[in-house]
PDB file of N, CA and C in Angstrom:
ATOM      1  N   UNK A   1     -42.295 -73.651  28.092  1.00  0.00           N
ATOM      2  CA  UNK A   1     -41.110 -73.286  27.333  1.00  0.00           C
ATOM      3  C   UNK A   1     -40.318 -72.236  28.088  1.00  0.00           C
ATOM      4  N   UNK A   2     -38.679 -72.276  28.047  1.00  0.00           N
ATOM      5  CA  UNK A   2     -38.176 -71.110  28.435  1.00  0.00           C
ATOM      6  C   UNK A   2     -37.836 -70.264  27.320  1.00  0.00           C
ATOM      7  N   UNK A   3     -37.625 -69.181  28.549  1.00  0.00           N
ATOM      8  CA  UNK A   3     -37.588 -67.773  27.667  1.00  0.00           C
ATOM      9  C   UNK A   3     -36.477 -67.798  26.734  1.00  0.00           C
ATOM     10  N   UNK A   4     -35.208 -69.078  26.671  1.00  0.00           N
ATOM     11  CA  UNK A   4     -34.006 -68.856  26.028  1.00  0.00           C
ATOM     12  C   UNK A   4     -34.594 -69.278  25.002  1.00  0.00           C
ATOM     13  N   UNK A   5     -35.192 -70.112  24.902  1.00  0.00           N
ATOM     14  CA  UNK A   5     -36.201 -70.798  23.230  1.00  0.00           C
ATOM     15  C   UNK A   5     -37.075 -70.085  23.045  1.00  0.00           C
ATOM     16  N   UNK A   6     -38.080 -69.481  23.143  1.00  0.00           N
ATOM     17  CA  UNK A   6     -38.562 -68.224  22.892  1.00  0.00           C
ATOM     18  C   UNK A   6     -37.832 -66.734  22.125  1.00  0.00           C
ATOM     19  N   UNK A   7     -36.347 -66.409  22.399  1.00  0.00           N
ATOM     20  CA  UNK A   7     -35.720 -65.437  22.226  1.00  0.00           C
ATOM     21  C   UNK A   7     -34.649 -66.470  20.909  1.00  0.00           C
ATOM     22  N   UNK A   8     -33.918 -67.622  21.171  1.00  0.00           N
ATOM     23  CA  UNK A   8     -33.399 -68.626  19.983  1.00  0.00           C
ATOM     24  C   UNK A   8     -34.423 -68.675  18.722  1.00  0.00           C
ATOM     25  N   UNK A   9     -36.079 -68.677  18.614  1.00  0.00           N
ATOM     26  CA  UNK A   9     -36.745 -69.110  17.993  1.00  0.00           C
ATOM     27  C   UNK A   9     -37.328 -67.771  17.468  1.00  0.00           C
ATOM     28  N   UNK A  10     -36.777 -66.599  17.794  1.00  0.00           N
ATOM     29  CA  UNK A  10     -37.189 -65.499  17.326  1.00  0.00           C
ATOM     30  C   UNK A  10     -36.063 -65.232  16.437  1.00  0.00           C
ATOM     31  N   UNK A  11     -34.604 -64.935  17.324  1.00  0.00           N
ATOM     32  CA  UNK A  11     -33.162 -64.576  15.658  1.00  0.00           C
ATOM     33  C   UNK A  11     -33.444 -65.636  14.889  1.00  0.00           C
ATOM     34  N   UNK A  12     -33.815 -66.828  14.689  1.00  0.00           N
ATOM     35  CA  UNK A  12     -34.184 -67.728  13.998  1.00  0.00           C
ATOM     36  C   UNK A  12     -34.986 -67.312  12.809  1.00  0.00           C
ATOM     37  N   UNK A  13     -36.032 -66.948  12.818  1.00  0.00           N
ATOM     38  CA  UNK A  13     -37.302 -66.189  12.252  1.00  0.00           C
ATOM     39  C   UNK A  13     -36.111 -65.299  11.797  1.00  0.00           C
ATOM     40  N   UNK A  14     -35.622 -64.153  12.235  1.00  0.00           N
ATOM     41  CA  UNK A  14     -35.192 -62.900  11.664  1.00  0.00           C
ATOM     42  C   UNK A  14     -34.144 -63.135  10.793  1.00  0.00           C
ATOM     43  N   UNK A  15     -33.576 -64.363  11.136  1.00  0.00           N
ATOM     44  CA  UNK A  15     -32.602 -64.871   9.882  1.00  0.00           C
ATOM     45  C   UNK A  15     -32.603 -66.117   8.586  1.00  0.00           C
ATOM     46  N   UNK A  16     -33.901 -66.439   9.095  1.00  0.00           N
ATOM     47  CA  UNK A  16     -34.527 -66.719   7.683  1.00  0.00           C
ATOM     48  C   UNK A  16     -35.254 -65.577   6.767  1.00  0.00           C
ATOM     49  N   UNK A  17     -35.955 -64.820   7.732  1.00  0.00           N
ATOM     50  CA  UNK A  17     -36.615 -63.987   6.553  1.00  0.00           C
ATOM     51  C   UNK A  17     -35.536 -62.949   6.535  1.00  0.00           C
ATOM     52  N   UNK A  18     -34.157 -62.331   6.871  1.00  0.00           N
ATOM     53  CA  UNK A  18     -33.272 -61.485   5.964  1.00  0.00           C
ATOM     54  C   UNK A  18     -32.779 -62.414   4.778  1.00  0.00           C
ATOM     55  N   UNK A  19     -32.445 -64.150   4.884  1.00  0.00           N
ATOM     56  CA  UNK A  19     -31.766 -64.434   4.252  1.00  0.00           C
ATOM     57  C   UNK A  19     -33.055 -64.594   3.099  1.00  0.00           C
ATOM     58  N   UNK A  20     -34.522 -64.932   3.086  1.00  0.00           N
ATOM     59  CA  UNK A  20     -35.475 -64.713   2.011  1.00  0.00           C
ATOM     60  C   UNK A  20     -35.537 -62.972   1.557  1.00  0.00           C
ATOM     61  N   UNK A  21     -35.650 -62.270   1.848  1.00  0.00           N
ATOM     62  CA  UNK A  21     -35.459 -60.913   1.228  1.00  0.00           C
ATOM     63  C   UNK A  21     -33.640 -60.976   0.270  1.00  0.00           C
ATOM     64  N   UNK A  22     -32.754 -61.223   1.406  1.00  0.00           N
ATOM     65  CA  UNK A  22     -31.412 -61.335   0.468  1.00  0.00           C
ATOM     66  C   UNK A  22     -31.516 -61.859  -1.253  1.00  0.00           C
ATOM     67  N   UNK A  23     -32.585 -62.948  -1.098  1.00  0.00           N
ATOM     68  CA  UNK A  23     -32.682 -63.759  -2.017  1.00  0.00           C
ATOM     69  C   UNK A  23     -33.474 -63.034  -3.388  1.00  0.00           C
ATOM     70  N   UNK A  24     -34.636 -62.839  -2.813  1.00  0.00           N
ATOM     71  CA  UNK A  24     -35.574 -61.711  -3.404  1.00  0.00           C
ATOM     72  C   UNK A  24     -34.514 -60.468  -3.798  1.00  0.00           C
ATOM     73  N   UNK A  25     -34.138 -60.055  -3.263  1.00  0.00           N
ATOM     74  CA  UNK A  25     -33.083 -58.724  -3.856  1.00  0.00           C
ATOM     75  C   UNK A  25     -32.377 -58.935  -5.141  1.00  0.00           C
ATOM     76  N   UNK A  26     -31.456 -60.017  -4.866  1.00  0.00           N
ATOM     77  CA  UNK A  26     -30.884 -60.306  -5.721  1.00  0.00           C
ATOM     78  C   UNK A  26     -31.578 -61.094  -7.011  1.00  0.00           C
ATOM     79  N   UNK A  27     -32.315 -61.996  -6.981  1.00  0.00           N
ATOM     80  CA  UNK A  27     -32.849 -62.300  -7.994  1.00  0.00           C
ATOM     81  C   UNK A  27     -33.771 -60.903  -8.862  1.00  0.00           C
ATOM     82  N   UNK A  28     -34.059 -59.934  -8.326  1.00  0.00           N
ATOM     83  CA  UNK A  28     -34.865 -58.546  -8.994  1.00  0.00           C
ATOM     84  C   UNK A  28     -33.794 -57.882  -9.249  1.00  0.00           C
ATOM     85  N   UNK A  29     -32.321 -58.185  -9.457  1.00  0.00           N
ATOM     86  CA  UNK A  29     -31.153 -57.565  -9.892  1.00  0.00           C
ATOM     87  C   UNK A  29     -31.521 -57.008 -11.367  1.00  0.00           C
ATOM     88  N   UNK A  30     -31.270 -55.867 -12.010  1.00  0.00           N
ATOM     89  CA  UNK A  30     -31.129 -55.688 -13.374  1.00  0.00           C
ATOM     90  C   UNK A  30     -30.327 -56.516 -13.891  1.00  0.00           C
ATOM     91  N   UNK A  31     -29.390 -56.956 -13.560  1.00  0.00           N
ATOM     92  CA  UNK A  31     -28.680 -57.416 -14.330  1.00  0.00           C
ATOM     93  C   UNK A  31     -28.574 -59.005 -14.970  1.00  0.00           C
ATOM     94  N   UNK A  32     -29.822 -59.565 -14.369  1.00  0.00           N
ATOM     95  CA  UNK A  32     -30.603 -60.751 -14.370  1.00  0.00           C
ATOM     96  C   UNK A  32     -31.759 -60.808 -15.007  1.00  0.00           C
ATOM     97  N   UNK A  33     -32.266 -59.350 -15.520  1.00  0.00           N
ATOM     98  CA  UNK A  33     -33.621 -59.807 -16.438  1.00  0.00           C
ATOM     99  C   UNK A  33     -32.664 -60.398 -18.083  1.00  0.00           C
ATOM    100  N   UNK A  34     -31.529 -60.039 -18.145  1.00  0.00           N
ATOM    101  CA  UNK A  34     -31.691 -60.750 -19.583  1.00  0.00           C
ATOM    102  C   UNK A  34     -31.498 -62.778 -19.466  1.00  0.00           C
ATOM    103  N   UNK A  35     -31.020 -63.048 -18.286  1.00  0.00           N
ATOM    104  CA  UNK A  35     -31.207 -64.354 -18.289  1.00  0.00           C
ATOM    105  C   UNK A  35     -32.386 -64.926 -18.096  1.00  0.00           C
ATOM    106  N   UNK A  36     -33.101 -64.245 -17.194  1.00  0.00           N
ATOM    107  CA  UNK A  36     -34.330 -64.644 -17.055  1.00  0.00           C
ATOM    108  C   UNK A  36     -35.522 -64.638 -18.164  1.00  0.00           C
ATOM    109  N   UNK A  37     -35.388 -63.443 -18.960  1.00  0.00           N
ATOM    110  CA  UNK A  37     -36.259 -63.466 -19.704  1.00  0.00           C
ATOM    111  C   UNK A  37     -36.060 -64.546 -20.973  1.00  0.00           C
ATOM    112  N   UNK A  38     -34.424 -65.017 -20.940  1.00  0.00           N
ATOM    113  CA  UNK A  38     -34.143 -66.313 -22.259  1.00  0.00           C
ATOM    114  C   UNK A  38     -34.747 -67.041 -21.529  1.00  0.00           C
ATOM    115  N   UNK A  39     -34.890 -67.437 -20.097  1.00  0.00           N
ATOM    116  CA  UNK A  39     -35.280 -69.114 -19.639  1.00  0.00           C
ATOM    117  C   UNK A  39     -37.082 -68.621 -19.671  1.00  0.00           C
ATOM    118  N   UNK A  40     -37.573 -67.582 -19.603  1.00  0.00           N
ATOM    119  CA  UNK A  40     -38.733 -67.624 -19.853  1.00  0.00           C
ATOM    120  C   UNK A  40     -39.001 -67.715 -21.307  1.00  0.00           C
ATOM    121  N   UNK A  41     -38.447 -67.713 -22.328  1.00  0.00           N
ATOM    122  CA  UNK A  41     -38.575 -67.749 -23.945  1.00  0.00           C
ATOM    123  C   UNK A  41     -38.436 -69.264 -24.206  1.00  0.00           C
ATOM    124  N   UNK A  42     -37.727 -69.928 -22.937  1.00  0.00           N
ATOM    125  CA  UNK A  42     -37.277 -71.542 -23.621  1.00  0.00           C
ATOM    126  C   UNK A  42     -38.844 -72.749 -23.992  1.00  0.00           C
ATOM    127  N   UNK A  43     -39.554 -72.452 -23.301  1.00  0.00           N
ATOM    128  CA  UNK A  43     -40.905 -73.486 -23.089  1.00  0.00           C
ATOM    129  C   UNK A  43     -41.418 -72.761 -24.914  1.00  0.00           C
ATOM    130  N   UNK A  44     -41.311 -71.782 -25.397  1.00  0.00           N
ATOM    131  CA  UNK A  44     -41.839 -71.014 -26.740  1.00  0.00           C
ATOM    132  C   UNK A  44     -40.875 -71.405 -27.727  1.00  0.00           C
ATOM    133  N   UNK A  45     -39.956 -71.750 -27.488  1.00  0.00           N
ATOM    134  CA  UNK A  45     -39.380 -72.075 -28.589  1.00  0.00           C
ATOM    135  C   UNK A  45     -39.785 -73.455 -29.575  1.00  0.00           C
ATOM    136  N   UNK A  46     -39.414 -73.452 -30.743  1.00  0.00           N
ATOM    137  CA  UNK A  46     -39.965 -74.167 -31.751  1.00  0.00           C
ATOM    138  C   UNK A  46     -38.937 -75.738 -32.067  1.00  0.00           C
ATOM    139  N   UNK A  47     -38.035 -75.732 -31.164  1.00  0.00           N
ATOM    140  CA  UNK A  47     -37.276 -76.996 -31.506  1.00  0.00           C
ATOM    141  C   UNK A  47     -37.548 -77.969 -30.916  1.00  0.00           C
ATOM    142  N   UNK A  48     -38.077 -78.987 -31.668  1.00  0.00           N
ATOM    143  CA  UNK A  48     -38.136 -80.864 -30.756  1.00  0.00           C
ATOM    144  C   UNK A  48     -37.321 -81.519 -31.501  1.00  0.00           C
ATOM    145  N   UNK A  49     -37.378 -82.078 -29.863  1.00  0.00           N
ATOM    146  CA  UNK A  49     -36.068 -83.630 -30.179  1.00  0.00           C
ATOM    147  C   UNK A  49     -36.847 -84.562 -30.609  1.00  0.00           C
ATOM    148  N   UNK A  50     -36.446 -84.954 -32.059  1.00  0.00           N
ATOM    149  CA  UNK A  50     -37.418 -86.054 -32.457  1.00  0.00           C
ATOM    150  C   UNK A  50     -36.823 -87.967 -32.358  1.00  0.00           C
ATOM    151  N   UNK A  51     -35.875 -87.760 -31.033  1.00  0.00           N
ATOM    152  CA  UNK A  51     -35.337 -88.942 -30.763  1.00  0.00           C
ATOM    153  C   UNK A  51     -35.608 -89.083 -29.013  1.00  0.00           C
ATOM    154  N   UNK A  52     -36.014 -90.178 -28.763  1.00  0.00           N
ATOM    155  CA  UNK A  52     -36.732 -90.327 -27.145  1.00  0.00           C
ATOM    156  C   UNK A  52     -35.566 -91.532 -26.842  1.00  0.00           C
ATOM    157  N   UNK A  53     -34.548 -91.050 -25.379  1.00  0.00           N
ATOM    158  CA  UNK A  53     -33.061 -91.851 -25.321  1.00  0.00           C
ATOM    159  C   UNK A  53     -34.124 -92.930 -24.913  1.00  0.00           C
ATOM    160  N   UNK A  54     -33.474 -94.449 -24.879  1.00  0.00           N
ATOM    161  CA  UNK A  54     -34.344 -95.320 -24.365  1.00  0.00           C
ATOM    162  C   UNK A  54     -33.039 -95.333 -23.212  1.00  0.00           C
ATOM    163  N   UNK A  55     -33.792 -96.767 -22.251  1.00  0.00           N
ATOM    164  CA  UNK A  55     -32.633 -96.993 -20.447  1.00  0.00           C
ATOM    165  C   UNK A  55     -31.357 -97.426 -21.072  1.00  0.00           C
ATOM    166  N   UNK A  56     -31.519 -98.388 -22.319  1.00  0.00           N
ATOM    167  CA  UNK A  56     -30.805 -98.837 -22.823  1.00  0.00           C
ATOM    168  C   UNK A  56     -29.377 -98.470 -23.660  1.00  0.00           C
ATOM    169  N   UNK A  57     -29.537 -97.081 -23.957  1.00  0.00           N
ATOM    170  CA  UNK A  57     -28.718 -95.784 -24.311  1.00  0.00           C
ATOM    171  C   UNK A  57     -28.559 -95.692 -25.580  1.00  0.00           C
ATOM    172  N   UNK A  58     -29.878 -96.209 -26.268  1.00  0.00           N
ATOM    173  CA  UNK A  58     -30.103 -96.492 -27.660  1.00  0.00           C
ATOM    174  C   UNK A  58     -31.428 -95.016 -27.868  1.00  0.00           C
ATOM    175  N   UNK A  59     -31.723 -95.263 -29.036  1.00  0.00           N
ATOM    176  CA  UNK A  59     -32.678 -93.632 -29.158  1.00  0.00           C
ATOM    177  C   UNK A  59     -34.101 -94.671 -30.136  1.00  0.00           C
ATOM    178  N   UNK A  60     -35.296 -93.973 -29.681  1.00  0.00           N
ATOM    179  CA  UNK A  60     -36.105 -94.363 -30.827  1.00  0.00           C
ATOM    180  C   UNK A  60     -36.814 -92.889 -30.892  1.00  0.00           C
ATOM    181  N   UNK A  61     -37.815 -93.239 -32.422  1.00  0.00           N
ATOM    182  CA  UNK A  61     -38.883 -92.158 -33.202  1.00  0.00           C
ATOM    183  C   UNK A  61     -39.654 -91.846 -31.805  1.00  0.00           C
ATOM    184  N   UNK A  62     -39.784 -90.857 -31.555  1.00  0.00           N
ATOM    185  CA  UNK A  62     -41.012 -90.158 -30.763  1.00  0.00           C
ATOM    186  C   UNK A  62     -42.414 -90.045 -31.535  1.00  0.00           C
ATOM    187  N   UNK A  63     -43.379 -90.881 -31.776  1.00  0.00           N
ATOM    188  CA  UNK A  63     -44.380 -91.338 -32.395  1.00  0.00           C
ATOM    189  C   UNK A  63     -45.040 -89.835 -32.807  1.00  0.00           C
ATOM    190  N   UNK A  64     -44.905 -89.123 -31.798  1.00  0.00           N
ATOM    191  CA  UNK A  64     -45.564 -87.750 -32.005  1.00  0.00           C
ATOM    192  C   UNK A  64     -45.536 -86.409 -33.177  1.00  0.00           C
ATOM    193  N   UNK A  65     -44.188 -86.916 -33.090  1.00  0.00           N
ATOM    194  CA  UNK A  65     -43.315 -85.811 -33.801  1.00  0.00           C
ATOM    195  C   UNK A  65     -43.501 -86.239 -35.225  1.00  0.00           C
ATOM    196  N   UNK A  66     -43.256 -87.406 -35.838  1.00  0.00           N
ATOM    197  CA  UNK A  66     -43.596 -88.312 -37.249  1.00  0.00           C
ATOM    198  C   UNK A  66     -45.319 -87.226 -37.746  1.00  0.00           C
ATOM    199  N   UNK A  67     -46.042 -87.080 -37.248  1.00  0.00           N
ATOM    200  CA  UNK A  67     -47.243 -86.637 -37.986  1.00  0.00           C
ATOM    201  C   UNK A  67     -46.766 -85.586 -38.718  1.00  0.00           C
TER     202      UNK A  67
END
């Protein structure tokens, strides 16, 4: 290998991992725990769809939900 791919394959490295920290930064923003913490509340929430779309673009009973 030459040394120009060696030194290419290193800013390479250094600009993926600033642009993964960039990422990391911003997602640990304050101003993002209140969205985050609704999409972590969504799997807890208590509402089902008690209609399953069929391919057909018609809806049937979700067998489950009926008990």
């Amino acid at each position: 290998m030459s040394e120009w791919w060696g030194h290419f394959a290193g800013v390479i490295i250094l600009v993926l991992m600033a642009v993964f920290i960039g990422i990391w930064i911003w997602a640990w923003r304050a101003r993002h725990k209140r969205v985050f913490d609704r999409m972590a509340r969504l799997p807890m929430e208590d509402e089902r769809n008690t209609e399953v779309p069929r391919a057909d673009g018609g809806a049937e009973d979700n067998e489950d939900d009926r008990r």
